[in-house]
Structure formats: structure tokens, C-alpha cells
PDB file of N, CA and C in Angstrom:
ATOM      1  N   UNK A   1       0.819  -1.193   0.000  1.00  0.00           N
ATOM      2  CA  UNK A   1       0.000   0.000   0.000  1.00  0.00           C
ATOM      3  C   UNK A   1       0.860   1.253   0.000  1.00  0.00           C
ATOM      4  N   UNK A   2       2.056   1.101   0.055  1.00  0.00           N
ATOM      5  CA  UNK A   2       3.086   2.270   0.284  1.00  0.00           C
ATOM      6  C   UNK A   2       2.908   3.375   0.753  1.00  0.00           C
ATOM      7  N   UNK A   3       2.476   4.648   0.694  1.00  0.00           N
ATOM      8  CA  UNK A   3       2.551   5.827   0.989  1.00  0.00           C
ATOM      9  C   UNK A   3       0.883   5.992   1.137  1.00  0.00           C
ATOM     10  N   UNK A   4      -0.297   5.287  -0.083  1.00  0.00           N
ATOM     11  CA  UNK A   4      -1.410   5.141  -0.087  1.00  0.00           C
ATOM     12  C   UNK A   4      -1.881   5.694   1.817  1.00  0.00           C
ATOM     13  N   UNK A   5      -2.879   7.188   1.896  1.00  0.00           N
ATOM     14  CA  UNK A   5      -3.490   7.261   2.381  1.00  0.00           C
ATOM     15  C   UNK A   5      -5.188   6.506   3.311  1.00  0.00           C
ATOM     16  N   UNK A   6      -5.390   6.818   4.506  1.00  0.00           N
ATOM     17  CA  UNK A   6      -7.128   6.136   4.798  1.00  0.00           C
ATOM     18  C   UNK A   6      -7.949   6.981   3.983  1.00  0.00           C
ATOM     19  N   UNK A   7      -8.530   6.247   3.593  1.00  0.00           N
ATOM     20  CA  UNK A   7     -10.026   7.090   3.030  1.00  0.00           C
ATOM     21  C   UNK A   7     -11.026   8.479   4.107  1.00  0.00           C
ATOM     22  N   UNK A   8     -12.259   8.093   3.852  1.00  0.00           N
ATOM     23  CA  UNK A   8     -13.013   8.866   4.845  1.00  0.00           C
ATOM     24  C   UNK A   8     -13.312   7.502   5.600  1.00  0.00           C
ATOM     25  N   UNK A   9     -13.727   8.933   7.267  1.00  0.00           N
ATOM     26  CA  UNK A   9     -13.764   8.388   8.091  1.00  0.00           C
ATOM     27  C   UNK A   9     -15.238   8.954   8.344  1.00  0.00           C
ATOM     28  N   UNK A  10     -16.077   7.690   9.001  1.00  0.00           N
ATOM     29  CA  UNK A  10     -17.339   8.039   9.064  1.00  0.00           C
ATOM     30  C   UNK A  10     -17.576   8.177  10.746  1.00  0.00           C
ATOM     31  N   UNK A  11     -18.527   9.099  10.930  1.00  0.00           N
ATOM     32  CA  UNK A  11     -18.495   8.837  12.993  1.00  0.00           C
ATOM     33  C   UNK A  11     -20.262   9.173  12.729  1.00  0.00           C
ATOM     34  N   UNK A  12     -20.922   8.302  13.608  1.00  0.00           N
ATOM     35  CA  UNK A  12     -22.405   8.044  13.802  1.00  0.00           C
ATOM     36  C   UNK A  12     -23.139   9.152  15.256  1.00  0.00           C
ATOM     37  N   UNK A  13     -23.191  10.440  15.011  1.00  0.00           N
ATOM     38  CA  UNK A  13     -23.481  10.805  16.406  1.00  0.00           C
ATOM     39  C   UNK A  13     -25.061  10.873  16.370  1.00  0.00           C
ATOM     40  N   UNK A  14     -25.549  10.861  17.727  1.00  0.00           N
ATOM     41  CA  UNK A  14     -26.860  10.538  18.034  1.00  0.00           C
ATOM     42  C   UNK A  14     -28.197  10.983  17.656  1.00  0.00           C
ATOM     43  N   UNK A  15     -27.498  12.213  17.557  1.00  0.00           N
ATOM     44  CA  UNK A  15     -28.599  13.170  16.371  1.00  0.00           C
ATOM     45  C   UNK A  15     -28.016  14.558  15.644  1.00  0.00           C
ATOM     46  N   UNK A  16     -29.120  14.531  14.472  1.00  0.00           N
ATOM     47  CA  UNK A  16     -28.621  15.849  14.075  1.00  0.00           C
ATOM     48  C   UNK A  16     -28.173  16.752  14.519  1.00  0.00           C
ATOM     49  N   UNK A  17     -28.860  17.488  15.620  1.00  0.00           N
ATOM     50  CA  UNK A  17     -28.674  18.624  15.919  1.00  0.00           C
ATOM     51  C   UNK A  17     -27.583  18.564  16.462  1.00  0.00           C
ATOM     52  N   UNK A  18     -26.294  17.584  17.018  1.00  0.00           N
ATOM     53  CA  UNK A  18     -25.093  17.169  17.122  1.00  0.00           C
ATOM     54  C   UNK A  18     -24.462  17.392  15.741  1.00  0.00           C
ATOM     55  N   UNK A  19     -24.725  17.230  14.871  1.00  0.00           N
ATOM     56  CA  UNK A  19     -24.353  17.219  13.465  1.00  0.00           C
ATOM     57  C   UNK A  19     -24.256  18.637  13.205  1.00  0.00           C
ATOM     58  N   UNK A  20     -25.125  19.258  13.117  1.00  0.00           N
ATOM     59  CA  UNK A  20     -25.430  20.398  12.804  1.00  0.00           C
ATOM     60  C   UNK A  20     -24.316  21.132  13.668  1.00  0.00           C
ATOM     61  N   UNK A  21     -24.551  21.105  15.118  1.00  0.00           N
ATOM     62  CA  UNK A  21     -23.761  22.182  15.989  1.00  0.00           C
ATOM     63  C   UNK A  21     -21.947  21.588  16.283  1.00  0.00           C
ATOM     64  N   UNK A  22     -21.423  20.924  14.947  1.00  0.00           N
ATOM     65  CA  UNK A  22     -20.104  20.666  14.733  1.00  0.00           C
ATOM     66  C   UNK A  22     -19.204  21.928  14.307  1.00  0.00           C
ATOM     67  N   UNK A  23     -18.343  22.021  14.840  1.00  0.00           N
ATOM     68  CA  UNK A  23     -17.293  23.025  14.260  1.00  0.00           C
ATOM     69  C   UNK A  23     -16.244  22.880  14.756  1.00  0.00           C
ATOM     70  N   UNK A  24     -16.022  21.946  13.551  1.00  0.00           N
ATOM     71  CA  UNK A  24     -14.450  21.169  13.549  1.00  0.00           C
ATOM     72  C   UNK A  24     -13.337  22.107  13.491  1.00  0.00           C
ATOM     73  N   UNK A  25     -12.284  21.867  14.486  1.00  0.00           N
ATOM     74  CA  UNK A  25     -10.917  23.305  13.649  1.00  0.00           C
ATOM     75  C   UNK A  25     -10.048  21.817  12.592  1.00  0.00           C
ATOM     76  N   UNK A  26     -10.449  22.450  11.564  1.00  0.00           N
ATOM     77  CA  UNK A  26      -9.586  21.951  10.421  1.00  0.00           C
ATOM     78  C   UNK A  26      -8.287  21.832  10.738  1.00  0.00           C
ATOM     79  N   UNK A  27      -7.599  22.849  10.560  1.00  0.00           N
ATOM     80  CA  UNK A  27      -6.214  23.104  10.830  1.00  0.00           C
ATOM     81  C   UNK A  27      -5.593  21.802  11.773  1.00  0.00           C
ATOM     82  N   UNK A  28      -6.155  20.989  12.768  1.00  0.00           N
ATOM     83  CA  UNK A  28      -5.479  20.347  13.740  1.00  0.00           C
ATOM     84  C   UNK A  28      -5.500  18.997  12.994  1.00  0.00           C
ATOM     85  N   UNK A  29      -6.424  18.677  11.946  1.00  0.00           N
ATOM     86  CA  UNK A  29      -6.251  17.351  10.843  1.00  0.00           C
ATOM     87  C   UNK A  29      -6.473  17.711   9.705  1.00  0.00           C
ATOM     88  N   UNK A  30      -5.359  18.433   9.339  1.00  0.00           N
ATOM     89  CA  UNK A  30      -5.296  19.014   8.035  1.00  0.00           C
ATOM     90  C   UNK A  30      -5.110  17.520   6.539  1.00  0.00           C
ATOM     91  N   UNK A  31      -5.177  16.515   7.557  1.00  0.00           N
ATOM     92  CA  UNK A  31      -4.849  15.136   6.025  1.00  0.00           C
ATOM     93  C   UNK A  31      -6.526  14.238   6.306  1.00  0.00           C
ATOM     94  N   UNK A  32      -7.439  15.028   7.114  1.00  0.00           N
ATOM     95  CA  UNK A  32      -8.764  13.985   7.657  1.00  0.00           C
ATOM     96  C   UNK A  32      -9.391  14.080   6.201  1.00  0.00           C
ATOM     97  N   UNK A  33     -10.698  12.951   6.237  1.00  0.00           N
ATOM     98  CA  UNK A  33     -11.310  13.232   5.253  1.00  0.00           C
ATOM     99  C   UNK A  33     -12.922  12.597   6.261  1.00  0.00           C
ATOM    100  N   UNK A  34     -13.577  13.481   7.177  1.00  0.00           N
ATOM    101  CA  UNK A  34     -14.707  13.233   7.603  1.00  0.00           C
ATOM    102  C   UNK A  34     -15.814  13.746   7.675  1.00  0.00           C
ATOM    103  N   UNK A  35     -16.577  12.412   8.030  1.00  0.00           N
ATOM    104  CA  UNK A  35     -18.071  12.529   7.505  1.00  0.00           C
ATOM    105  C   UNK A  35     -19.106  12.136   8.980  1.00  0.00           C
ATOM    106  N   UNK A  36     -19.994  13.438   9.303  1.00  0.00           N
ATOM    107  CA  UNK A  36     -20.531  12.367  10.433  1.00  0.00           C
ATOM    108  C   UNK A  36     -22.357  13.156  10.106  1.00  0.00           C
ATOM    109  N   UNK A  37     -22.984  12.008  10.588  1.00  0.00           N
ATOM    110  CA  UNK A  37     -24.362  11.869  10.588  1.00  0.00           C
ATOM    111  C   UNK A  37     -25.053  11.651  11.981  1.00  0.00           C
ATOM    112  N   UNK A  38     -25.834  11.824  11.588  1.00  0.00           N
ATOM    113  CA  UNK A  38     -26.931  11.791  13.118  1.00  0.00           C
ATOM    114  C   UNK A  38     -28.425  11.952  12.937  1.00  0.00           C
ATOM    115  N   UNK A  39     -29.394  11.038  13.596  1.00  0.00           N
ATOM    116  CA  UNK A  39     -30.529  11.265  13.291  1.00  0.00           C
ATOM    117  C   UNK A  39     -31.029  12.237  13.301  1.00  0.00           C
ATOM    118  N   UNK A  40     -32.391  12.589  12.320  1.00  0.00           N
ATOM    119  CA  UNK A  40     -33.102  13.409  12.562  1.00  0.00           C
ATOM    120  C   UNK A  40     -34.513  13.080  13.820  1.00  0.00           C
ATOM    121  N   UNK A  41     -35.265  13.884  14.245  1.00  0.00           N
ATOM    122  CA  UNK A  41     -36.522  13.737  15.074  1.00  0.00           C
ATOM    123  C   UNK A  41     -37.590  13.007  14.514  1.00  0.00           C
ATOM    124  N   UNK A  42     -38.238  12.078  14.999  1.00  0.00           N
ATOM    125  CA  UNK A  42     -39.544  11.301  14.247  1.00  0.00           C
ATOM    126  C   UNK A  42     -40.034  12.479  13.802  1.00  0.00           C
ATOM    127  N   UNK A  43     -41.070  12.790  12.927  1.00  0.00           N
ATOM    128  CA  UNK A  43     -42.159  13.430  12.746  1.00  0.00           C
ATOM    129  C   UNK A  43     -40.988  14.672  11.483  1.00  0.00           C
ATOM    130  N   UNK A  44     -39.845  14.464  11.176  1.00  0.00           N
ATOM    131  CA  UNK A  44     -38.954  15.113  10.644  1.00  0.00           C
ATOM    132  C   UNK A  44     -39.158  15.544   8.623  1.00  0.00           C
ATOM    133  N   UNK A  45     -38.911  15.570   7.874  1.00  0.00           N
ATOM    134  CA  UNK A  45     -39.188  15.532   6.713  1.00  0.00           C
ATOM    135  C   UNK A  45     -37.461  14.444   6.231  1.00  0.00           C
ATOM    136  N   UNK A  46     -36.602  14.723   6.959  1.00  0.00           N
ATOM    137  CA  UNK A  46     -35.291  14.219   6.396  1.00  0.00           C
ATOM    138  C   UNK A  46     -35.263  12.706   7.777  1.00  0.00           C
ATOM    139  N   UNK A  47     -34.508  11.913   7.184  1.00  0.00           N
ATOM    140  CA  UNK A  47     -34.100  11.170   8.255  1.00  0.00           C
ATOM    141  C   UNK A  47     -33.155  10.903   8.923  1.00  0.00           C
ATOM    142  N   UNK A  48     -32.194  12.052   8.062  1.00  0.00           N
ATOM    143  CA  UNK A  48     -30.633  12.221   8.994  1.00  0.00           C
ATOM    144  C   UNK A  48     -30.096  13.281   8.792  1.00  0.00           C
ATOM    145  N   UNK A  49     -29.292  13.853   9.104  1.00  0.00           N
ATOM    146  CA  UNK A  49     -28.691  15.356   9.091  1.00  0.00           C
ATOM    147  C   UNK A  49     -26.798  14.890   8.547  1.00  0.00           C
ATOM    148  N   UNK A  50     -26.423  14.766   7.369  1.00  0.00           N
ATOM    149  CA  UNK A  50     -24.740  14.649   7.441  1.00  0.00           C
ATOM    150  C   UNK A  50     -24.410  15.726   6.756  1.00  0.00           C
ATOM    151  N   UNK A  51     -23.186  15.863   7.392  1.00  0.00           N
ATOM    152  CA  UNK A  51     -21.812  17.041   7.151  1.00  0.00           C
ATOM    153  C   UNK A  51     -20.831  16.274   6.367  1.00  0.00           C
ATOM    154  N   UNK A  52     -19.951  16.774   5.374  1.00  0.00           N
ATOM    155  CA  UNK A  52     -18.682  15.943   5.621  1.00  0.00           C
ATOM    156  C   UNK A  52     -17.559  17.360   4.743  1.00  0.00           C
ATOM    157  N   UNK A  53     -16.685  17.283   5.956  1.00  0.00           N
ATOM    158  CA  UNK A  53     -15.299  17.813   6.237  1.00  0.00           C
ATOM    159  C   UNK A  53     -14.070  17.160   5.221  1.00  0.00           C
ATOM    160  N   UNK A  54     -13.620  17.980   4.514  1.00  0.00           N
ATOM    161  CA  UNK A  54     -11.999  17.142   3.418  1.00  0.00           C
ATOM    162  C   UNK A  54     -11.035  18.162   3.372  1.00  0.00           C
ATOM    163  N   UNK A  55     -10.334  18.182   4.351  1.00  0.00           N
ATOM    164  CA  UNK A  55      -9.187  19.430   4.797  1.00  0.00           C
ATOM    165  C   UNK A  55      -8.362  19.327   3.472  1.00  0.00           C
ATOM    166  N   UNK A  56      -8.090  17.401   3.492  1.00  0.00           N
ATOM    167  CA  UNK A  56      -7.191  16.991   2.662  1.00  0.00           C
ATOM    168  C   UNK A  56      -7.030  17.656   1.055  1.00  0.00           C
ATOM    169  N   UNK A  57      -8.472  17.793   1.061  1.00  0.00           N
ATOM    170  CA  UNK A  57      -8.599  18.276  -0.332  1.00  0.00           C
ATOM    171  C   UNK A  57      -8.984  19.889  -0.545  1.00  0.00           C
ATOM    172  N   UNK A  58      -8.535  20.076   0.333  1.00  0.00           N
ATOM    173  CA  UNK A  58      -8.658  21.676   0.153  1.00  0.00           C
ATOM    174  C   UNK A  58     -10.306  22.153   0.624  1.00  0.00           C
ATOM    175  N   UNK A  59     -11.203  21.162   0.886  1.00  0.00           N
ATOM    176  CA  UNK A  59     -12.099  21.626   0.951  1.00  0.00           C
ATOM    177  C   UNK A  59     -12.908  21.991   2.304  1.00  0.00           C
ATOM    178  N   UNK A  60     -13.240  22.614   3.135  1.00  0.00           N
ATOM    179  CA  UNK A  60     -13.649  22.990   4.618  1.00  0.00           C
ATOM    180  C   UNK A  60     -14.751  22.139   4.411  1.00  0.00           C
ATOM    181  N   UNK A  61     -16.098  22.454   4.409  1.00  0.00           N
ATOM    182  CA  UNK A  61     -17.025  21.572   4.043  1.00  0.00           C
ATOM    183  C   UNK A  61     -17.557  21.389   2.805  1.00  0.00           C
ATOM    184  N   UNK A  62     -17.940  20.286   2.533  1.00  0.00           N
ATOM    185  CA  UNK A  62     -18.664  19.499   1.284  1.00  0.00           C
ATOM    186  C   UNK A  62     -19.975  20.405   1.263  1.00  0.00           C
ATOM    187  N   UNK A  63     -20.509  21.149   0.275  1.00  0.00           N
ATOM    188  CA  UNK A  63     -21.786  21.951   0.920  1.00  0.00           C
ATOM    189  C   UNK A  63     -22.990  20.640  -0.002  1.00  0.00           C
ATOM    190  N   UNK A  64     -22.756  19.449  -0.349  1.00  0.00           N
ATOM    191  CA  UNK A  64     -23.744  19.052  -0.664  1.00  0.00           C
ATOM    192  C   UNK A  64     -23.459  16.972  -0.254  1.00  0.00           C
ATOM    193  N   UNK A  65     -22.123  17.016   0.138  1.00  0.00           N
ATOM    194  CA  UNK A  65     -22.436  16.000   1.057  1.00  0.00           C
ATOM    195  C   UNK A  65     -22.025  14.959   0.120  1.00  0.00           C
ATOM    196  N   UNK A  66     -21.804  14.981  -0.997  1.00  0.00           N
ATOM    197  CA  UNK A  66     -22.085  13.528  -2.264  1.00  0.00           C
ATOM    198  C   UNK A  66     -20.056  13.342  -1.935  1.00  0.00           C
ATOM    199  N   UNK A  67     -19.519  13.687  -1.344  1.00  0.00           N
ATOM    200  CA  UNK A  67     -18.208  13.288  -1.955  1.00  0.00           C
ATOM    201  C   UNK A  67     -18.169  11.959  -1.175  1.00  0.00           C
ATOM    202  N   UNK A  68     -18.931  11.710   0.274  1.00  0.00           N
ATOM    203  CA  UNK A  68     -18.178  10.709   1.408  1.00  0.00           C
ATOM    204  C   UNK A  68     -18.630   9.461   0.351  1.00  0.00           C
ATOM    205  N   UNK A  69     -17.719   8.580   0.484  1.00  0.00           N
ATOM    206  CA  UNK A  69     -17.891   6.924   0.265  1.00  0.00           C
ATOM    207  C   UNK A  69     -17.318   6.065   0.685  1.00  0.00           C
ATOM    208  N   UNK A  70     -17.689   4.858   1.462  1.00  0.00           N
ATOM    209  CA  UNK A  70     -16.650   3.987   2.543  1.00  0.00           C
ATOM    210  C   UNK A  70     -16.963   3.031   1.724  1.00  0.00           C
TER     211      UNK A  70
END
């Protein structure tokens, strides 16, 4: 695997509004590539709330979420 980097890293927190009120400092894993989710509330229109973070790639946040894949 030589030099070959981890992919993304996925973390499951308990609910959205955990999701939502994330504010990762980039700067301290400037090589991460993460993604975390969390339920939404029964009675909700969505059924989960995800973010995902790619320092690695220059990018602070994903504003539409399609890059994570494990």
C-alpha cells in the first residue's frame, strides 16, 4: 500500500442537531477526510442530518455532502 493514504472516516453521532452544531478546527487534521451523521426527530421531513469535512482536499465543508464513500 506504500505511501497510499485512509479514506473517509465516518463517525455516527446521536442526532442531528449534534451534526449540525459541529465546528471542527480543520487546521489540527489538516490530512482527515470526515463525515458524520446523526438522526433526525420522528415526525422530521429528512431522516438524517450529514456534514462531511476534506481538509485533505482543500475543501472545509462538502456543501452538498455527495463526496463521502466507505
Amino acid at each position: 500500500m506504500g505511501g497510499q493514504r485512509p479514506g473517509w472516516a465516518a463517525v455516527q453521532l446521536a442526532a442531528a442537531e449534534e451534526v449540525l452544531a459541529l465546528e471542527p478546527d480543520l487546521s489540527a487534521i489538516p490530512d482527515a477526510m470526515v463525515g458524520a451523521i446523526g438522526a433526525c426527530p420522528d415526525g422530521s421531513q429528512y431522516a438524517s442530518e450529514m456534514r462531511t469535512f476534506a481538509p485533505r482536499m482543500d475543501v472545509a465543508e462538502d456543501p452538498v455532502c455527495g463526496s463521502i464513500t466507505l
